[in-house]
N, C-alpha and C. Protein backbone atom coordinates (compact mmCIF):
# COMPACT_ATOMS: atom_id res chain seq x y z
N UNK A 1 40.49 134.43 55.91
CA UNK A 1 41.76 135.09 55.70
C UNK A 1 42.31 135.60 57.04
N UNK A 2 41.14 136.27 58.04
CA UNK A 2 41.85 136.05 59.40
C UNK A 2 42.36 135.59 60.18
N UNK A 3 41.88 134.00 59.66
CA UNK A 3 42.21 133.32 60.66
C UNK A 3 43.92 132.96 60.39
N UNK A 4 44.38 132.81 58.73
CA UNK A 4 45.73 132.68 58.51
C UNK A 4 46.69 133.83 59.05
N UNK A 5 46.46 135.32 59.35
CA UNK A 5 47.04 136.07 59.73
C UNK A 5 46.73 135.95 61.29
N UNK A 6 46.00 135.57 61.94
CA UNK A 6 46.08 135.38 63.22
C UNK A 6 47.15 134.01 63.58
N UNK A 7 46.81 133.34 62.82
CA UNK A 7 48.18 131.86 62.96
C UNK A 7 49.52 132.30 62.19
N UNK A 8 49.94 133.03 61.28
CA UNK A 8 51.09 133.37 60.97
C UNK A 8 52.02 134.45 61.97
N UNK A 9 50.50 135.61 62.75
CA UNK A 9 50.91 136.60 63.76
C UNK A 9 51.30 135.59 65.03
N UNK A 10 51.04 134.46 65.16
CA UNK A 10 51.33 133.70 66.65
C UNK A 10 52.30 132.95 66.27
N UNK A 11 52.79 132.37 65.38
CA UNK A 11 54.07 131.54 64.73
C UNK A 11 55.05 132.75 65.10
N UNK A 12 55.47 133.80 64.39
CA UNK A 12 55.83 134.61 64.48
C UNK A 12 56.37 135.38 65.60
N UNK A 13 55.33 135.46 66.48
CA UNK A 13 55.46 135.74 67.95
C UNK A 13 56.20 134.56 69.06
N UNK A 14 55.49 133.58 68.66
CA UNK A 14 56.85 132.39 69.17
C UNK A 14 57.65 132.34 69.25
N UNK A 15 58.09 132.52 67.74
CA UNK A 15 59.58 132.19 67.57
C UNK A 15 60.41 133.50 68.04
N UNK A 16 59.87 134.64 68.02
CA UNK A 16 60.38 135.97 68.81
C UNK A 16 60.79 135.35 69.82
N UNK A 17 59.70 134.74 70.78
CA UNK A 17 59.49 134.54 71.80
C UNK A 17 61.03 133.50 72.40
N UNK A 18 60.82 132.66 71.70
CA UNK A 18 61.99 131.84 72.18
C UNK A 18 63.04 131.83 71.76
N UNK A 19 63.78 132.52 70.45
CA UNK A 19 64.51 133.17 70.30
C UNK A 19 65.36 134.41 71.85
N UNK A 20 64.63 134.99 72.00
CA UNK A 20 64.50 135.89 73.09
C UNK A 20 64.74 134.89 74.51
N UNK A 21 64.17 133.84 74.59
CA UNK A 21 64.60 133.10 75.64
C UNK A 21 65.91 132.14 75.51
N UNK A 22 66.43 132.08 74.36
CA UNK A 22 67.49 131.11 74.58
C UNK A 22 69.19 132.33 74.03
N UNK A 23 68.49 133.93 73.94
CA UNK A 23 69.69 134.65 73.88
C UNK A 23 70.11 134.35 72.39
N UNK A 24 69.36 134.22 71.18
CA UNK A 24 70.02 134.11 69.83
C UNK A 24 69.54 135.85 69.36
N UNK A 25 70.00 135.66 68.12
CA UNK A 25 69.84 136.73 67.44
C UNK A 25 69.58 136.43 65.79
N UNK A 26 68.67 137.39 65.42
CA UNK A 26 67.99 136.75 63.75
C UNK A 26 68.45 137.63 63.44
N UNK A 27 69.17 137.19 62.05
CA UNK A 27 69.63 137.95 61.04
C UNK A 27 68.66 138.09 59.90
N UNK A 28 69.01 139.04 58.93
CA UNK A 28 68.31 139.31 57.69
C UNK A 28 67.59 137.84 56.95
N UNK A 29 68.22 136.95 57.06
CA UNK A 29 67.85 136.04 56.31
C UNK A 29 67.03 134.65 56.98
N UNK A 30 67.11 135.35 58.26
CA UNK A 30 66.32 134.94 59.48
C UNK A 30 66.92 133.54 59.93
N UNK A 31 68.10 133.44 59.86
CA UNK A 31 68.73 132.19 60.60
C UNK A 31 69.21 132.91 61.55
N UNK A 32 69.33 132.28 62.63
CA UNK A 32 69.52 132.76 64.48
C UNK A 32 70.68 132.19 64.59
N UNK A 33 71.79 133.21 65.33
CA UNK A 33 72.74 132.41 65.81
C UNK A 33 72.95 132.45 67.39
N UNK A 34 73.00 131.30 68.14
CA UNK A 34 72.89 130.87 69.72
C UNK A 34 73.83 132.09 70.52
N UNK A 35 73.68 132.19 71.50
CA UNK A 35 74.47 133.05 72.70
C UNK A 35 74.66 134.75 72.29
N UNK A 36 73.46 134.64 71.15
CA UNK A 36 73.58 136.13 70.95
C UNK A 36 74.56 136.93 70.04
N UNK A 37 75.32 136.02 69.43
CA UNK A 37 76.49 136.68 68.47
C UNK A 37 76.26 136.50 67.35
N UNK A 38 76.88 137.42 66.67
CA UNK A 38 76.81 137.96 64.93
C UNK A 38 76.52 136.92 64.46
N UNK A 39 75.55 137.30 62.88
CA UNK A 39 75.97 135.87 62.34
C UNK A 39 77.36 135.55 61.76
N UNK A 40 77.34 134.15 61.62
CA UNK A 40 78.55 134.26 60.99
C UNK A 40 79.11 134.53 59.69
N UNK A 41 80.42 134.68 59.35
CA UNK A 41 80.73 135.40 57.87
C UNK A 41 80.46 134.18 57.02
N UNK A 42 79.69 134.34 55.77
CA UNK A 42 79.94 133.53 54.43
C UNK A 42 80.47 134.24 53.10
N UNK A 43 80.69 133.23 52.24
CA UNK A 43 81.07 133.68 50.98
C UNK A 43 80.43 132.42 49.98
N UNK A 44 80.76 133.06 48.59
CA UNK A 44 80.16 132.42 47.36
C UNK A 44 81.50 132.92 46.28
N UNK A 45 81.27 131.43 45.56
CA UNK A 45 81.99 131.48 44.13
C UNK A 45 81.51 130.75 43.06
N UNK A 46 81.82 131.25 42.01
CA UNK A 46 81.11 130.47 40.61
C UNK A 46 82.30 130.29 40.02
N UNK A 47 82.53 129.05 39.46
CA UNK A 47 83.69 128.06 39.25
C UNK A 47 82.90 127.94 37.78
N UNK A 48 84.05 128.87 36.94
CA UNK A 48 84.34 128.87 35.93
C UNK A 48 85.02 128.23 34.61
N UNK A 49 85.42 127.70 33.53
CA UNK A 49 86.09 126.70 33.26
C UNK A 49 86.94 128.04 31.84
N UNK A 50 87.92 127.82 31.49
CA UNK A 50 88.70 128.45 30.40
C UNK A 50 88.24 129.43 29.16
N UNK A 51 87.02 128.80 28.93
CA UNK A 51 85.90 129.27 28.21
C UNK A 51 84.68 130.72 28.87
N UNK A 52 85.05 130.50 30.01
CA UNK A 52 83.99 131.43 30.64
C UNK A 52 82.41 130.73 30.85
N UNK A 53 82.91 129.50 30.64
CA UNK A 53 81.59 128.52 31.04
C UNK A 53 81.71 128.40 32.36
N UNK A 54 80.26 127.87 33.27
CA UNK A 54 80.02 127.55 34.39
C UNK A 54 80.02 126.34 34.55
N UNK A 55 81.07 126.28 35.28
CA UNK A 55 81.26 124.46 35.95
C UNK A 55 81.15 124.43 37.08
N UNK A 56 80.69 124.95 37.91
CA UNK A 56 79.87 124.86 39.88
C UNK A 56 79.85 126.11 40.19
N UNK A 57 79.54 125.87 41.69
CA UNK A 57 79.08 126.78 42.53
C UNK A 57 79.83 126.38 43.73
N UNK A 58 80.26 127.31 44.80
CA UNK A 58 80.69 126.97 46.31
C UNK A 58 79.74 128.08 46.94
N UNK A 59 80.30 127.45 48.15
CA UNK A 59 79.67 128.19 49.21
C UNK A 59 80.25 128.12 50.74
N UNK A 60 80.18 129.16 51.49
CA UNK A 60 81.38 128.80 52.52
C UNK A 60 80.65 129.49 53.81
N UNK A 61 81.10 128.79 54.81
CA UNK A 61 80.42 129.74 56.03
C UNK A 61 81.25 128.94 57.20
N UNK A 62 81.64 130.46 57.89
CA UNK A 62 82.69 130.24 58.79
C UNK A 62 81.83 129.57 60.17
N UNK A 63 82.52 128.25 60.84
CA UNK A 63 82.19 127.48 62.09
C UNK A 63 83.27 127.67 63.22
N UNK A 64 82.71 127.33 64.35
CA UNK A 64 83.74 127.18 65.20
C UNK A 64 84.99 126.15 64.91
N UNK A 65 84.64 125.55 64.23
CA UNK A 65 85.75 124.63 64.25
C UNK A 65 86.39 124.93 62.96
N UNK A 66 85.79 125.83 61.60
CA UNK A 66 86.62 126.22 60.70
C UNK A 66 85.58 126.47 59.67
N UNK A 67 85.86 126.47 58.02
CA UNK A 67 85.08 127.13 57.02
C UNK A 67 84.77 126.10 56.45
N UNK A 68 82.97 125.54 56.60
CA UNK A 68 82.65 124.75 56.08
C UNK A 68 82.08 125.16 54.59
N UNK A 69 82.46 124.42 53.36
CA UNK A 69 82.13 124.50 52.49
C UNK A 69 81.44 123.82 51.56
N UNK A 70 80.56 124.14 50.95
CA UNK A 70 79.97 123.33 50.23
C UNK A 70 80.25 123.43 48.58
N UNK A 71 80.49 122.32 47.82
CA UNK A 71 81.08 122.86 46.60
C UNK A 71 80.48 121.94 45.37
N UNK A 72 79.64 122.60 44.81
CA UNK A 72 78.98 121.39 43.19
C UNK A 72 79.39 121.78 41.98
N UNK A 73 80.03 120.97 41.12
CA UNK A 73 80.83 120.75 40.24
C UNK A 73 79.89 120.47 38.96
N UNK A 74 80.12 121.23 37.70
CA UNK A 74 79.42 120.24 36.53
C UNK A 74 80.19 120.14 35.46
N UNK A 75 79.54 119.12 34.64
CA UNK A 75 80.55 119.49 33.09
C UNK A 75 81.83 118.91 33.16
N UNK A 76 82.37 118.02 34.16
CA UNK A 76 83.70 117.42 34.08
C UNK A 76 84.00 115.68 33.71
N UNK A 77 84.99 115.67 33.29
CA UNK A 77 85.55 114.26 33.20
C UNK A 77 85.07 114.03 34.13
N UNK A 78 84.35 112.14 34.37
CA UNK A 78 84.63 111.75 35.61
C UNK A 78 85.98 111.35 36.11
N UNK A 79 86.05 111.60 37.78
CA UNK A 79 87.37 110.82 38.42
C UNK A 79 87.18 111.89 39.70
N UNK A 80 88.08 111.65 40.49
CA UNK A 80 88.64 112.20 41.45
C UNK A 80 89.47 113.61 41.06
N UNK A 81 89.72 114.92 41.40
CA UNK A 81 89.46 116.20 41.22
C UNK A 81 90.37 116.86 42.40
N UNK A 82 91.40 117.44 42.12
CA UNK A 82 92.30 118.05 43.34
C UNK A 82 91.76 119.36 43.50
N UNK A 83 90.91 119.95 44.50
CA UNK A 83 90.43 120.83 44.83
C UNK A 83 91.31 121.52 46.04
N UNK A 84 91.55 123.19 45.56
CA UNK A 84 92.35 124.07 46.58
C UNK A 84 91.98 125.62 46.61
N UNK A 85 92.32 125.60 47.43
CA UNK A 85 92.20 127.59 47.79
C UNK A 85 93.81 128.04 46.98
N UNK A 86 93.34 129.02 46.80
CA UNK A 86 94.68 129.80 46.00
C UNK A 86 94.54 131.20 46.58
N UNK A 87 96.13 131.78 46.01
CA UNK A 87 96.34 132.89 47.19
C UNK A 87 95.55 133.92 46.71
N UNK A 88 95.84 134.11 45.61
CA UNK A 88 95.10 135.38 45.08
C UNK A 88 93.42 135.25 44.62
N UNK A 89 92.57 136.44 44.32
CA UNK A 89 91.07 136.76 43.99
C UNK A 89 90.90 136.83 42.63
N UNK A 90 92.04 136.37 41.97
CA UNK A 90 91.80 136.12 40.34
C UNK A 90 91.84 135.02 39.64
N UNK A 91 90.72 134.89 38.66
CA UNK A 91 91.01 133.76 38.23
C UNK A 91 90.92 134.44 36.27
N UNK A 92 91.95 134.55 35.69
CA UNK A 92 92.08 135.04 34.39
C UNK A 92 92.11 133.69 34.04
N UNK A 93 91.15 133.73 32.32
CA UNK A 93 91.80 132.49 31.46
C UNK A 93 92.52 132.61 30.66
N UNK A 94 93.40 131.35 30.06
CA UNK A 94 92.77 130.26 30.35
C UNK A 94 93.34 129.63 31.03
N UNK A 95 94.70 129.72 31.61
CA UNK A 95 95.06 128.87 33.02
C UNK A 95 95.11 129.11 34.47
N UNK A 96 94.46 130.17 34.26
CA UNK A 96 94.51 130.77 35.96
C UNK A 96 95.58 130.89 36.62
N UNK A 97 96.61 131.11 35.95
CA UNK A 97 97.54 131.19 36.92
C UNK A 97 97.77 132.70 37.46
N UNK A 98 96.47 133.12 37.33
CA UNK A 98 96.22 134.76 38.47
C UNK A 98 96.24 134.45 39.86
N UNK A 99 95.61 133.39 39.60
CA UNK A 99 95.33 132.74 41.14
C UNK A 99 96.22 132.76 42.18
N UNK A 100 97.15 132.43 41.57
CA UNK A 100 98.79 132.01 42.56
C UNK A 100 99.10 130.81 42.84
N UNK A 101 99.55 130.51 43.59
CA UNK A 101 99.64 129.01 44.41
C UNK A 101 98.97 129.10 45.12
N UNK A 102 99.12 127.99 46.02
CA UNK A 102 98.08 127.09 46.79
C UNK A 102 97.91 128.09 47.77
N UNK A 103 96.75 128.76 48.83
CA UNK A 103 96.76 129.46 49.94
C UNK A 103 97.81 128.71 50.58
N UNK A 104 99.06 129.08 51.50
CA UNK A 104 99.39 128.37 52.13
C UNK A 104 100.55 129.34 53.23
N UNK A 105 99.05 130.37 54.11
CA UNK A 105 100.02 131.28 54.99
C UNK A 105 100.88 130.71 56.19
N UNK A 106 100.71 129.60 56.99
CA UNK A 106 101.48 129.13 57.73
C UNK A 106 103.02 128.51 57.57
N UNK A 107 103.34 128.27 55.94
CA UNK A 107 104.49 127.65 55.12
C UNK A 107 104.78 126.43 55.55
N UNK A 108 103.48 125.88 55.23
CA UNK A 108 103.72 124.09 55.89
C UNK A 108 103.61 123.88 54.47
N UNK A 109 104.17 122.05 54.28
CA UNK A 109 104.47 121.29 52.98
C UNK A 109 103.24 121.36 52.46
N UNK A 110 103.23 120.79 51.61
CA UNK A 110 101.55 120.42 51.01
C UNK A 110 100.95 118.89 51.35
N UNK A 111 99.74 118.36 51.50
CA UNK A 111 99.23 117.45 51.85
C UNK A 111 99.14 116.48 52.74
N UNK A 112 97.89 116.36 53.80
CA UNK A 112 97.91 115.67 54.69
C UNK A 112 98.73 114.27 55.44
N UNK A 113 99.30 113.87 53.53
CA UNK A 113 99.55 112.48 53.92
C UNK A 113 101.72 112.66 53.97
N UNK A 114 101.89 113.87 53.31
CA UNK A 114 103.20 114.24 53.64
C UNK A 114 104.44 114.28 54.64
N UNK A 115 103.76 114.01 55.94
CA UNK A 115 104.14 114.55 57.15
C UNK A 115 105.05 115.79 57.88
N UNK A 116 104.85 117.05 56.61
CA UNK A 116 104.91 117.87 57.29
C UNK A 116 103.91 118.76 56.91
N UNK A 117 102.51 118.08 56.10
CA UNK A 117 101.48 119.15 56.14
C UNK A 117 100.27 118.54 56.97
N UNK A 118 99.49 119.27 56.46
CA UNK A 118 99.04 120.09 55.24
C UNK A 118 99.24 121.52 55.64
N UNK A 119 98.80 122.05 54.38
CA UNK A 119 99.14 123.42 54.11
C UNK A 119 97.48 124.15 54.70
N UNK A 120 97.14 124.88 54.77
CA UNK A 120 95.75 125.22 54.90
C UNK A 120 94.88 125.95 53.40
N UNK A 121 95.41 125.49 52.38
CA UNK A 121 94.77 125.66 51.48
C UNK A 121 94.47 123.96 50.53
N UNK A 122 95.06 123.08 50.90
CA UNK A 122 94.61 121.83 51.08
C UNK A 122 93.45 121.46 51.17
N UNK A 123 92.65 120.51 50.48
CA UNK A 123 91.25 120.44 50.42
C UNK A 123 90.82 118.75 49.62
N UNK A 124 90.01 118.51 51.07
CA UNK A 124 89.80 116.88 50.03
C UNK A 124 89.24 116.84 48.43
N UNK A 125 89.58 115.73 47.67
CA UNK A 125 89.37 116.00 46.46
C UNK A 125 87.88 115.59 46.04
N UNK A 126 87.64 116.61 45.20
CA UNK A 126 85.92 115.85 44.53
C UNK A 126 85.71 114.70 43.92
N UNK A 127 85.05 113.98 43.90
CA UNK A 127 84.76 112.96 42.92
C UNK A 127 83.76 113.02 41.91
N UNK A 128 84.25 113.29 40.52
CA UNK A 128 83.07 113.81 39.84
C UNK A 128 82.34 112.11 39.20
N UNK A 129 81.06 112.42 39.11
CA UNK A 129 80.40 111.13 38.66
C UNK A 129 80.39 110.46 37.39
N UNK A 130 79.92 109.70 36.82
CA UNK A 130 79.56 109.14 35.18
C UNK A 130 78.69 110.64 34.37
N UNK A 131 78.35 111.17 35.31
CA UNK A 131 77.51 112.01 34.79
C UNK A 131 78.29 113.77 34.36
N UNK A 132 78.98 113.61 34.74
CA UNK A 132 79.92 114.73 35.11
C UNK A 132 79.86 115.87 35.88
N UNK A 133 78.94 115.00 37.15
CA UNK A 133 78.63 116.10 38.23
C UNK A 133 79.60 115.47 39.48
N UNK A 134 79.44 116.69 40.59
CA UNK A 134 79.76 115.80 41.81
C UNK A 134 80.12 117.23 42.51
N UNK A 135 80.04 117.22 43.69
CA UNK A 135 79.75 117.80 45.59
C UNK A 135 80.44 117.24 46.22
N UNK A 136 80.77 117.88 47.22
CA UNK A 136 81.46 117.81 48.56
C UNK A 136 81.15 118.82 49.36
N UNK A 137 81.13 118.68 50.47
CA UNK A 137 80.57 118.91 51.78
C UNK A 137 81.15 118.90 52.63
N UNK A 138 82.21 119.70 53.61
CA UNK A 138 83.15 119.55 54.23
C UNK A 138 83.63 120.53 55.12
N UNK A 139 84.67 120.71 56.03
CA UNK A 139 85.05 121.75 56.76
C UNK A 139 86.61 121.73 56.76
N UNK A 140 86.90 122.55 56.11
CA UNK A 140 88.21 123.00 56.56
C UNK A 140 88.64 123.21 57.73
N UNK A 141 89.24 122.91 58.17
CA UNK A 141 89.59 122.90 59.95
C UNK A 141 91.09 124.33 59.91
N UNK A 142 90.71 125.04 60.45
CA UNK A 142 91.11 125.87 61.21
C UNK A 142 91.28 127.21 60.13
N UNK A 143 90.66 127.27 59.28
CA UNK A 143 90.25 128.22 58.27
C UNK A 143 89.56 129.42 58.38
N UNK A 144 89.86 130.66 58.43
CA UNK A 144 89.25 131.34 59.54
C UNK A 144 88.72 132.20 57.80
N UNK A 145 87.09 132.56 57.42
CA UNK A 145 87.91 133.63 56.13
C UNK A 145 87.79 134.91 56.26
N UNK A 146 87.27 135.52 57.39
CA UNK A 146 87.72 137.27 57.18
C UNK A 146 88.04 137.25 58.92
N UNK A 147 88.80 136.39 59.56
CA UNK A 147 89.26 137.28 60.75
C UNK A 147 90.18 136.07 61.10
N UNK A 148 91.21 136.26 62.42
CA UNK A 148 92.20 135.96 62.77
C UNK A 148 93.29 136.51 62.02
N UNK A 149 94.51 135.65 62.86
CA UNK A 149 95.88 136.07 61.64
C UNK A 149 96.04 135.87 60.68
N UNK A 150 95.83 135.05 59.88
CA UNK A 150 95.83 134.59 58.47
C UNK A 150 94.23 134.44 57.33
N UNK A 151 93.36 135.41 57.40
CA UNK A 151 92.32 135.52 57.04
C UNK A 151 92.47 134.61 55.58
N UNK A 152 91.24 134.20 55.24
CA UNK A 152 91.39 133.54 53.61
C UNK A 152 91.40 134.81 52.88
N UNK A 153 90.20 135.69 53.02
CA UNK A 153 89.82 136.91 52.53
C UNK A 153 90.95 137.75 52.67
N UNK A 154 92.32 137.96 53.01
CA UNK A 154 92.72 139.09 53.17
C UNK A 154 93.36 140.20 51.74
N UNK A 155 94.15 140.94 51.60
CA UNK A 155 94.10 142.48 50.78
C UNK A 155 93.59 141.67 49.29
N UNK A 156 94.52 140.90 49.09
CA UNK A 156 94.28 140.26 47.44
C UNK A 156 93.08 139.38 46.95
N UNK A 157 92.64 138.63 48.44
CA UNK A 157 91.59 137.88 47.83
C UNK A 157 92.07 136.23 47.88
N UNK A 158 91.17 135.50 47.37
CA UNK A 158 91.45 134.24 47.28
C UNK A 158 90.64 133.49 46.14
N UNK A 159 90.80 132.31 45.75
CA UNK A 159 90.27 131.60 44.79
C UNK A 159 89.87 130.47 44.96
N UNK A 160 89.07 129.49 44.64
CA UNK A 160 89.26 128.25 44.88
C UNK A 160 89.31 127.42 43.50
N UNK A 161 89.69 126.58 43.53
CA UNK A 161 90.07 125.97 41.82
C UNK A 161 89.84 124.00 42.33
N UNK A 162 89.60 124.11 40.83
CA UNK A 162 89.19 122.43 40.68
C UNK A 162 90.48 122.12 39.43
N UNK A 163 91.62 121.05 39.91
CA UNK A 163 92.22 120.21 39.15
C UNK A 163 91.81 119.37 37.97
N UNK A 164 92.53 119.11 37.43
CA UNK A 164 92.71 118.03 36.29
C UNK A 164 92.31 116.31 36.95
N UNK A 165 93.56 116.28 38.05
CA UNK A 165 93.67 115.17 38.24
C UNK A 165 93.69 114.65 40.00
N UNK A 166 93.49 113.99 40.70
CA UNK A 166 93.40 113.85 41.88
C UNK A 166 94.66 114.40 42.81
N UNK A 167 94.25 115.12 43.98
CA UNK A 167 95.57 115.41 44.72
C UNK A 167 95.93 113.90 45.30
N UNK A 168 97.25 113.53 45.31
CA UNK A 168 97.90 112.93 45.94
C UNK A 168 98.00 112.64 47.40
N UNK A 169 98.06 114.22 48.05
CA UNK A 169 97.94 114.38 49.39
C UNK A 169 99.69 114.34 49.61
N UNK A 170 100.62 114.46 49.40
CA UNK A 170 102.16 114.20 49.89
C UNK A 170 102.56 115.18 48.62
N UNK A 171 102.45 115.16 47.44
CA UNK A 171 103.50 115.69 46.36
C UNK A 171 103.69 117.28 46.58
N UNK A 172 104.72 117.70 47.00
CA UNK A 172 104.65 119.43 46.92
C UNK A 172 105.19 120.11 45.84
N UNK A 173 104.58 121.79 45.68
CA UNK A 173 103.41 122.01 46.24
C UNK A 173 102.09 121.69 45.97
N UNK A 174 101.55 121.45 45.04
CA UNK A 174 100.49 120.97 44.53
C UNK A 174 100.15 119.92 44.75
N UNK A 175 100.48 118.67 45.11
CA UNK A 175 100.06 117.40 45.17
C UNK A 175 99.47 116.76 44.09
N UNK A 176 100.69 116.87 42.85
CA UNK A 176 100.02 116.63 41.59
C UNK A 176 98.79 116.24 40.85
N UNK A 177 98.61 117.42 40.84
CA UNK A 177 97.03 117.43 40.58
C UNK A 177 96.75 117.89 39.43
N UNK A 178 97.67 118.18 38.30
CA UNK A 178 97.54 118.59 37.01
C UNK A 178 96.75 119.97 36.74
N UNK A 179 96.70 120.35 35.88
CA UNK A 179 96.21 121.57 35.00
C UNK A 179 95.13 122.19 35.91
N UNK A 180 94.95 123.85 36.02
CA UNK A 180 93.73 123.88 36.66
C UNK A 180 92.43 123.77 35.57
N UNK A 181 91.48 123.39 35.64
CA UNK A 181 90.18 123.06 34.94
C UNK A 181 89.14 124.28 34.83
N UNK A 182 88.90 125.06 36.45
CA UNK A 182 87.89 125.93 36.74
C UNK A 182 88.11 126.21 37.85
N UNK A 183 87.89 127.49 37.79
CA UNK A 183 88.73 129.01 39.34
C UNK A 183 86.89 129.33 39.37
N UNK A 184 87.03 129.87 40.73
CA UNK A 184 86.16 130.53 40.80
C UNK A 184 86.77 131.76 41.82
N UNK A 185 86.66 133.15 42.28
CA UNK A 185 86.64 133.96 43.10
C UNK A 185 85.86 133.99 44.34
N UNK A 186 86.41 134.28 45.49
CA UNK A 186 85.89 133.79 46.88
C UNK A 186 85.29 135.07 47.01
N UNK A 187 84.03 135.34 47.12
CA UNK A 187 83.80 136.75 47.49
C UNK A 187 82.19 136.80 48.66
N UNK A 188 82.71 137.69 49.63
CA UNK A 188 81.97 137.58 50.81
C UNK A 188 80.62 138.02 50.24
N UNK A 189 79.16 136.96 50.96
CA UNK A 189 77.97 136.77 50.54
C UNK A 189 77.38 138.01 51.59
């Protein structure tokens, strides 16, 4: 039994060790972030469906280059799935329209393929499977969610919601994407 606490006390001490040499810093949950700065902000949502059933999970964590998110879906039609941030931190059923519209603080059009967006609440669409699951994995590019000028997180909150039907990418504002299906609330992890 000593000998495992003598090899767990030197693992341990290592990673102090070089931690300490390359200037990171361990957080509570013991992931290190490089050059010594905070970790970074995340959040979590549970994507709800009309019923108060659970149809996914997200997950979000702010990058240099923007808020990468991770998002798993269950319980749906298969197809393609218009996924967006919404302005507000509510999602009431059964149509959510607590939510608001689309996040969209800069007042650009809606969708990439539009040419005068996207909006920054714009979000590639899911593809749910035969099975009626499906993920995405992705980064929002220039999505900041609790700091800069246009925080996702700011006084009201935010939402993220899964469509009916595939965004378009051009149709404003929504990029016809039909009915919302399941909101979930963005709330810092």
């Amino acid at each position: 039994m000593r000998d495992v606490w003598v090899k767990v006390t030197t693992l341990a001490m290592l990673g102090a060790t070089a931690c300490a040499m390359t200037a990171c810093t361990m957080d509570v949950g013991g992931t290190g972030t490089a050059g010594g700065g905070a970790a970074m902000p995340r959040a979590t949502a549970t994507l709800m469906d009309a019923t108060g059933a659970a149809k996914g999970n997200a997950t979000f964590e702010q990058t240099a280059s923007g808020l990468r998110m991770r998002v798993q879906a269950t319980g749906m039609a298969p197809g393609p799935k218009g996924l967006h941030f919404h302005m507000m931190g509510k999602c009431d059923a059964p149509d959510f329209t607590t939510a608001g519209g689309h996040w969209n603080p800069t007042g650009m059009k809606h969708g990439k393929d539009s040419g005068a967006g996207p909006h920054l609440g714009d979000l590639p669409n899911i593809e749910i499977g035969a099975d009626g699951r499906g993920q995405i994995d992705t980064v929002a590019a220039g999505v900041m969610l609790m700091s800069g000028a246009t925080p996702l997180l700011d006084a009201d909150g935010a939402a993220i919601l899964i469509h009916a039907g595939p965004d378009d990418y051009r149709t404003d504002p929504s990029g016809n994407s039909g009915s919302r299906l399941a909101c979930g609330v963005v709330t810092p992890a």
